[in-house]
C-alpha atoms as a PDB file:
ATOM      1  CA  UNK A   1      69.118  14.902 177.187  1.00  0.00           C
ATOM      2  CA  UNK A   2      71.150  16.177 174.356  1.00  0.00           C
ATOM      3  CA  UNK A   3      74.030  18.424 175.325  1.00  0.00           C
ATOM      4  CA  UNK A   4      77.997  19.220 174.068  1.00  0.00           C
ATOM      5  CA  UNK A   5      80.919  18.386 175.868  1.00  0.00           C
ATOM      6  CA  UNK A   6      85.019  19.588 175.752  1.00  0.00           C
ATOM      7  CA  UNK A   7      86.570  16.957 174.481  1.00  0.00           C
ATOM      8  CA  UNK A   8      88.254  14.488 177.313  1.00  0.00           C
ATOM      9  CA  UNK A   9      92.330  13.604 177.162  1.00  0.00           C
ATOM     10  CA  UNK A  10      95.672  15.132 175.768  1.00  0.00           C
ATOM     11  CA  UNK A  11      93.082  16.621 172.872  1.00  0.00           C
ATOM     12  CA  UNK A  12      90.677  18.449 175.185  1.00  0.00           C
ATOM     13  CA  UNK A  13      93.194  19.728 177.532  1.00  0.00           C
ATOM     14  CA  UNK A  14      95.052  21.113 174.751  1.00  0.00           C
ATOM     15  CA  UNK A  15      91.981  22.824 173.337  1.00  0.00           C
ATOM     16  CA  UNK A  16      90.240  23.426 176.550  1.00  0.00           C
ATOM     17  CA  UNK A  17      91.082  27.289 176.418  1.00  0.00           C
ATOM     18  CA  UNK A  18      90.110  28.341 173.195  1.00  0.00           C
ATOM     19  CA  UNK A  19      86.757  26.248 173.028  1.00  0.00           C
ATOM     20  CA  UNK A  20      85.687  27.244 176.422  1.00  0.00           C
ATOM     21  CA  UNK A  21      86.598  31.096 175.041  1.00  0.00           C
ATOM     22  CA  UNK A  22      84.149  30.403 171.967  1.00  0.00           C
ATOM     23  CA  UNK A  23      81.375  28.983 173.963  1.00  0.00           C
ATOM     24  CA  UNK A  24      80.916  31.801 176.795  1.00  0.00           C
ATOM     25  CA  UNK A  25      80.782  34.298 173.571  1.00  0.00           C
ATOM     26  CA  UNK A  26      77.910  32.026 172.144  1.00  0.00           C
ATOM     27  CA  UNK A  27      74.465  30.652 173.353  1.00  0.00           C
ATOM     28  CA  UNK A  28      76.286  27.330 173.586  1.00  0.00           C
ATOM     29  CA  UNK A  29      77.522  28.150 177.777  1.00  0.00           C
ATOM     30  CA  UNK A  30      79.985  27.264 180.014  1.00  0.00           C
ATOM     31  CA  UNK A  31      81.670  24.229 178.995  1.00  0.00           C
ATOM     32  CA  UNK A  32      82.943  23.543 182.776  1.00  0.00           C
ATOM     33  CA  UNK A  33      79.678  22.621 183.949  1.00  0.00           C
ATOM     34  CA  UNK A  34      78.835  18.970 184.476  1.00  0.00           C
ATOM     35  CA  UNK A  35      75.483  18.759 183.500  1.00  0.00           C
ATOM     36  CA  UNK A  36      75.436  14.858 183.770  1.00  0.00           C
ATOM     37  CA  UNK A  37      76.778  15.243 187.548  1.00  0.00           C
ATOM     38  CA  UNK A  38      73.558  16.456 188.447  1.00  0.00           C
ATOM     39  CA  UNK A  39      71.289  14.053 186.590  1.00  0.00           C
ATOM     40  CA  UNK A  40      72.946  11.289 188.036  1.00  0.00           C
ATOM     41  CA  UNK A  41      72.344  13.185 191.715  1.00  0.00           C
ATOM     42  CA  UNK A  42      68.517  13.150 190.515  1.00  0.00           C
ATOM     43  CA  UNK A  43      67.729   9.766 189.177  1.00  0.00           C
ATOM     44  CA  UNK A  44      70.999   7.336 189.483  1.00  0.00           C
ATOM     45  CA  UNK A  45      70.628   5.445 186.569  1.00  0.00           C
ATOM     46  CA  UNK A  46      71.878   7.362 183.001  1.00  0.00           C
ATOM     47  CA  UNK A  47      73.016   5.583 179.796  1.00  0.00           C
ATOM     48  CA  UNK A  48      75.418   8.021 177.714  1.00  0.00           C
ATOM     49  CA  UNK A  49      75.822   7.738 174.271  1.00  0.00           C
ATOM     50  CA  UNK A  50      78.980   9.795 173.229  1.00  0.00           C
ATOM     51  CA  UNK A  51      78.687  11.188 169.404  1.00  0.00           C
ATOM     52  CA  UNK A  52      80.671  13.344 166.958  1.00  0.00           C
ATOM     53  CA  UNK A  53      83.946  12.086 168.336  1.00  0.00           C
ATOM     54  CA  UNK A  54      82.821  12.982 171.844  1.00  0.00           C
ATOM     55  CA  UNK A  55      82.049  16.309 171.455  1.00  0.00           C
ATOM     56  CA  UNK A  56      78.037  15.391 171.703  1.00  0.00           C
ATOM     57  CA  UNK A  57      75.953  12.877 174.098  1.00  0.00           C
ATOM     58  CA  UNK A  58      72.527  11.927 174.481  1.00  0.00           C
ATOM     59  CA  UNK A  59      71.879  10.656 177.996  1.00  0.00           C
ATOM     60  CA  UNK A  60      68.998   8.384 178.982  1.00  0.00           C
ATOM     61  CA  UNK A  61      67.503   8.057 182.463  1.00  0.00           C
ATOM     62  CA  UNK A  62      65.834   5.677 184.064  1.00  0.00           C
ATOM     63  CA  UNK A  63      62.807   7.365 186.499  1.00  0.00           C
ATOM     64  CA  UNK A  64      63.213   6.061 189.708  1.00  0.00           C
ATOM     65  CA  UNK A  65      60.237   4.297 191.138  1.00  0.00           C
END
């Protein structure tokens, strides 16, 4: 899974309001939801690979047996 995250720490908090502004405008969405939160419900085991800075990840899951 590829998806974009809000930056975490004094950074993100700081820019929290005007990128989560920018996002619901665009096709990119809500930038509260926790996407990951409900992989990790589905198949426990996800490797994250945080990218540009943290503002991408690619997460890999394991399929349970």
């Amino acid at each position: 899974m590829l998806d974009a995250k809000v930056l975490s720490g004094f950074f993100g908090r700081t820019t929290h309001g005007l990128l989560s502004l920018i996002l619901r405008l665009t096709v990119l969405g809500n930038p509260d939801v926790e996407a990951l939160k409900d992989v990790r419900e589905l198949t426990g085991q996800v490797e994250v690979e945080e990218l540009q800075l943290g503002t991408y990840f690619i997460a890999r899951v394991t399929k349970p047996a």
